[in-house]
N, C-alpha and C. Protein backbone atom coordinates (compact mmCIF):
# COMPACT_ATOMS: atom_id res chain seq x y z
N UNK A 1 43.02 70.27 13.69
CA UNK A 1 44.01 71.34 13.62
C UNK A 1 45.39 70.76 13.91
N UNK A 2 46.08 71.06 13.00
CA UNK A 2 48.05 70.67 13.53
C UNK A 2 48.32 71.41 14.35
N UNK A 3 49.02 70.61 15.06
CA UNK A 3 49.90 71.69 16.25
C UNK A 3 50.93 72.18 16.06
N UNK A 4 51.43 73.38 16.35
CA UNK A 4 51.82 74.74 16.40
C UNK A 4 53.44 74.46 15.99
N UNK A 5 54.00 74.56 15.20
CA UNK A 5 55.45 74.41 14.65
C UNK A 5 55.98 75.77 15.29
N UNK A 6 56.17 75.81 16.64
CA UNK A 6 57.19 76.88 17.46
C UNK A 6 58.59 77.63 16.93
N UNK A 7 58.55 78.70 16.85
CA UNK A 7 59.69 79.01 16.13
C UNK A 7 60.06 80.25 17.18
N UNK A 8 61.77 80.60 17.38
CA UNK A 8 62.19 81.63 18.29
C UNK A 8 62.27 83.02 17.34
N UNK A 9 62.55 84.47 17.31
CA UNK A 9 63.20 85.26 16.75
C UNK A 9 63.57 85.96 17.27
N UNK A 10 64.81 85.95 17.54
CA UNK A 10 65.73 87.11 18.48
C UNK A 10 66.90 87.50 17.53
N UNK A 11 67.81 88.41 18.16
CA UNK A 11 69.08 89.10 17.29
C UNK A 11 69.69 89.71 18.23
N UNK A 12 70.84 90.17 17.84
CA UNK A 12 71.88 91.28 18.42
C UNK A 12 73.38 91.33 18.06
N UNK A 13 73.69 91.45 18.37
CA UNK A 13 75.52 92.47 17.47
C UNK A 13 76.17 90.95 17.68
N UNK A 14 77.07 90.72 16.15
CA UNK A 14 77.97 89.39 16.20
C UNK A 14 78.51 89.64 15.54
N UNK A 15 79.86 89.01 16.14
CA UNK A 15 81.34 89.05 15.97
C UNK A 15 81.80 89.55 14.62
N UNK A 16 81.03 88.61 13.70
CA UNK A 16 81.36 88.73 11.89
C UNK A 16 80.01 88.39 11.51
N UNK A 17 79.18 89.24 10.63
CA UNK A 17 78.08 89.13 9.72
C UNK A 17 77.59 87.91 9.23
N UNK A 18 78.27 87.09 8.97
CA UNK A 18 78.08 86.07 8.27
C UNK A 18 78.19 84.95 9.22
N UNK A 19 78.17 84.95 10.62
CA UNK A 19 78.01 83.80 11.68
C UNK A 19 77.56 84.44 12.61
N UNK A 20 77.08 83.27 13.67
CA UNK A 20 76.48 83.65 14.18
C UNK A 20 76.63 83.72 15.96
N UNK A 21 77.83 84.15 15.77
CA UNK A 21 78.38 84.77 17.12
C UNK A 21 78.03 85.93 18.25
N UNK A 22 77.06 85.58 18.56
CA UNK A 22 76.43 86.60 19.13
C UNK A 22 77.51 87.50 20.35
N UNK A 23 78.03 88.57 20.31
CA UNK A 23 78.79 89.54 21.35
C UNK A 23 78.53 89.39 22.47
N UNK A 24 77.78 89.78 22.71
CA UNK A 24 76.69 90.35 23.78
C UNK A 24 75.72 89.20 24.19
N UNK A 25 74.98 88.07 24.56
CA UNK A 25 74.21 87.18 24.90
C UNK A 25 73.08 87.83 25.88
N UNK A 26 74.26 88.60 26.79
CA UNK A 26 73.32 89.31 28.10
C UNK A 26 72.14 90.45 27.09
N UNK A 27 72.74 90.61 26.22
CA UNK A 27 71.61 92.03 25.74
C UNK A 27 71.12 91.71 23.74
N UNK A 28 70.81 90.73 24.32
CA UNK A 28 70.23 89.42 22.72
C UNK A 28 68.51 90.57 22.86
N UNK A 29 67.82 90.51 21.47
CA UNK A 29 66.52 91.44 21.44
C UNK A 29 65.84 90.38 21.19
N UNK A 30 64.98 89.72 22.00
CA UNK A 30 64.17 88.39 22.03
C UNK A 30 62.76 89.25 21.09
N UNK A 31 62.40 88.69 20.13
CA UNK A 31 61.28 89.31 19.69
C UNK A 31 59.92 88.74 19.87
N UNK A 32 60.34 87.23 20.24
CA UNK A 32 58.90 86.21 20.37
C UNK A 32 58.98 84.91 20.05
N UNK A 33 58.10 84.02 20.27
CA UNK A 33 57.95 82.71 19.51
C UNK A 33 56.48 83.03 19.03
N UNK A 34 56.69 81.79 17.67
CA UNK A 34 55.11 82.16 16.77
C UNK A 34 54.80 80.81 16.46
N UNK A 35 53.86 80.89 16.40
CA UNK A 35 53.80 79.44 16.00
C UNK A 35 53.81 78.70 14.63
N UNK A 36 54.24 80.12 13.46
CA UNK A 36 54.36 79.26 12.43
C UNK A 36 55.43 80.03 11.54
N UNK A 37 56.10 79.43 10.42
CA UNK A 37 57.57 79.63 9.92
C UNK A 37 56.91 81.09 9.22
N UNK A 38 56.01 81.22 8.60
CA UNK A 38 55.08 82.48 7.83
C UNK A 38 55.25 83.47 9.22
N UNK A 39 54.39 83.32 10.00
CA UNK A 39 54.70 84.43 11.09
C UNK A 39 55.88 84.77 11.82
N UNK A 40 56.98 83.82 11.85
CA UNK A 40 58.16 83.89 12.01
C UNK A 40 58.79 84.73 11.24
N UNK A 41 59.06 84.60 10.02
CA UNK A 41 59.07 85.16 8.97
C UNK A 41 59.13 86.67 8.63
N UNK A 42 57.94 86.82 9.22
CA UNK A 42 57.51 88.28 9.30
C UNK A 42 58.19 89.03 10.29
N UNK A 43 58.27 88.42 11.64
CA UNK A 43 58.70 89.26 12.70
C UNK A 43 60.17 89.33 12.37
N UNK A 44 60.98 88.54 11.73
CA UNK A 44 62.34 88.33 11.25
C UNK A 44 62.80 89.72 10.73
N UNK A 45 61.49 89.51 8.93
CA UNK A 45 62.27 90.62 8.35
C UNK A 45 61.99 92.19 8.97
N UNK A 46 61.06 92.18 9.82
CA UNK A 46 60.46 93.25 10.34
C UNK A 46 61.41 94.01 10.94
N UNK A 47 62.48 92.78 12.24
CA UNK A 47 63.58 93.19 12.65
C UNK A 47 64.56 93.53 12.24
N UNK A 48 64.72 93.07 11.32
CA UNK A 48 66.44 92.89 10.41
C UNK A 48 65.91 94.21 9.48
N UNK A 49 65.03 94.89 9.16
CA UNK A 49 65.27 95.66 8.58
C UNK A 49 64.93 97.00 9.28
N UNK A 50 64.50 96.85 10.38
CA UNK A 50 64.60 98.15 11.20
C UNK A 50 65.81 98.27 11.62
N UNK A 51 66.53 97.42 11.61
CA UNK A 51 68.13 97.93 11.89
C UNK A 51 69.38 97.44 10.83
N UNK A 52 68.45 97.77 9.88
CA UNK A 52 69.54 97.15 8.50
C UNK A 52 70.51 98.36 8.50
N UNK A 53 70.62 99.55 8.78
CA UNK A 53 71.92 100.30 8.46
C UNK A 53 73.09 99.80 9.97
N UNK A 54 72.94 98.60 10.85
CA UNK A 54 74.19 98.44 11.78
C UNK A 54 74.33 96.89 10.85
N UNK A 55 75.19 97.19 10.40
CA UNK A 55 76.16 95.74 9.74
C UNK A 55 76.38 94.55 10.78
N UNK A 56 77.07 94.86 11.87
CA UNK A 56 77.34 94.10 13.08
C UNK A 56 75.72 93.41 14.04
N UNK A 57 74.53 93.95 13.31
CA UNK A 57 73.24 93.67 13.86
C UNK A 57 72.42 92.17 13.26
N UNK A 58 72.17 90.92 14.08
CA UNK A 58 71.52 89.84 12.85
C UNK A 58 70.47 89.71 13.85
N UNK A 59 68.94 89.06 12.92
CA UNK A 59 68.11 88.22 13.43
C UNK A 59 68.30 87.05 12.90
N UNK A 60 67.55 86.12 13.79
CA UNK A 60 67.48 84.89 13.11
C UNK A 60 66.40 84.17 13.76
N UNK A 61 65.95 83.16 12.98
CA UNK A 61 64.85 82.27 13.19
C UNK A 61 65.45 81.18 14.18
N UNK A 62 65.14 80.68 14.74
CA UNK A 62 65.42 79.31 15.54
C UNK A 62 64.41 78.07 15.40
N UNK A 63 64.14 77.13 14.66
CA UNK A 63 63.10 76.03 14.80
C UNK A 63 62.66 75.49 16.06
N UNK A 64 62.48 75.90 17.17
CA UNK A 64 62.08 75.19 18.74
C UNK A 64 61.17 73.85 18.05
N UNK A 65 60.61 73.90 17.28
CA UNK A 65 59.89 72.36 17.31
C UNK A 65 61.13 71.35 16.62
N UNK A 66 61.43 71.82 16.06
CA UNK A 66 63.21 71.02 15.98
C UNK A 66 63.53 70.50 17.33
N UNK A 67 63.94 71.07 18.23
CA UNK A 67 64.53 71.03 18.98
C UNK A 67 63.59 70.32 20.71
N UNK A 68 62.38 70.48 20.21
CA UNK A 68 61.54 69.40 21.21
C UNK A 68 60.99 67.99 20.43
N UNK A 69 60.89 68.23 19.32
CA UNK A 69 60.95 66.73 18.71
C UNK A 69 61.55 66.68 17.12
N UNK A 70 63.19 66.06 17.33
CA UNK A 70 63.79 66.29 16.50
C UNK A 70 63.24 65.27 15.51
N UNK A 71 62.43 64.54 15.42
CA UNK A 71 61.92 63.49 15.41
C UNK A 71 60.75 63.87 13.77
N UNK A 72 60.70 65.09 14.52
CA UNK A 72 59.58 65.61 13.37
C UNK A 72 59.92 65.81 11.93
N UNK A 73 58.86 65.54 11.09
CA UNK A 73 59.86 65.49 9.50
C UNK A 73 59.60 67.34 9.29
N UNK A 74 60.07 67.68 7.99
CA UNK A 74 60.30 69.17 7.92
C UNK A 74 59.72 69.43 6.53
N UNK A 75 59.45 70.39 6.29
CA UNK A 75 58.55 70.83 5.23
C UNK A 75 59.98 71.22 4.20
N UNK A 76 59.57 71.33 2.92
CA UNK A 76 60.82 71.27 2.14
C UNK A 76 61.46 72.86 2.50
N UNK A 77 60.57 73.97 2.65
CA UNK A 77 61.34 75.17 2.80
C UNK A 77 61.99 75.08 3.93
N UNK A 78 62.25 74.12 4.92
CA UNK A 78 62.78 74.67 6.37
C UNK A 78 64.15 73.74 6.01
N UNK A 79 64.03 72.96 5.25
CA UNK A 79 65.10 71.58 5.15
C UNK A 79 66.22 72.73 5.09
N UNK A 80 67.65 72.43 5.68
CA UNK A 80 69.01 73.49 5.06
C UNK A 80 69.34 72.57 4.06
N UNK A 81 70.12 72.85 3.99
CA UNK A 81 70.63 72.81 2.01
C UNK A 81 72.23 71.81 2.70
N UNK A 82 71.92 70.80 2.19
CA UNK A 82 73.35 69.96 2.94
C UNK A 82 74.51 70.12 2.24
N UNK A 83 75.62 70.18 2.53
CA UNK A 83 76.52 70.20 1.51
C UNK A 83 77.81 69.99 1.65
């Protein structure tokens, strides 16, 4: 079995839509870690669209296995787009 590609999904009100400035830090909506980008995924759009009518509202994914071994190679859907 591979081990568990950790992923964060939290959200809350930022500055401008399109970054990711979170307002508020103290009152961020932590939704979970999952252990895979598919179940991540899910809890994402689950969030973002229960509160799709506040504009000022984002989720987002976070890679935590990024970030404990940056080391790790990445599957082509997680790669960002360099530019």
């Amino acid at each position: 079995m591979d081990k568990p590609l950790l992923h964060l999904v939290f959200g809350g009100t930022v500055a401008d839509p399109q970054g990711t400035d979170f307002v508020d830090p103290d009152d961020l909506d932590i939704i979970g870690i999952f252990p895979s980008h598919d179940s991540a995924v899910k809890a994402w759009r689950g969030a973002s669209q229960a509160r799709v009518d506040e504009a000022n509202v984002k989720y987002v994914i976070v890679h935590l296995h990024r970030l404990l071994d940056p080391e790790h190679p990445t599957k082509f859907h997680e790669r960002r787009e360099e530019g």
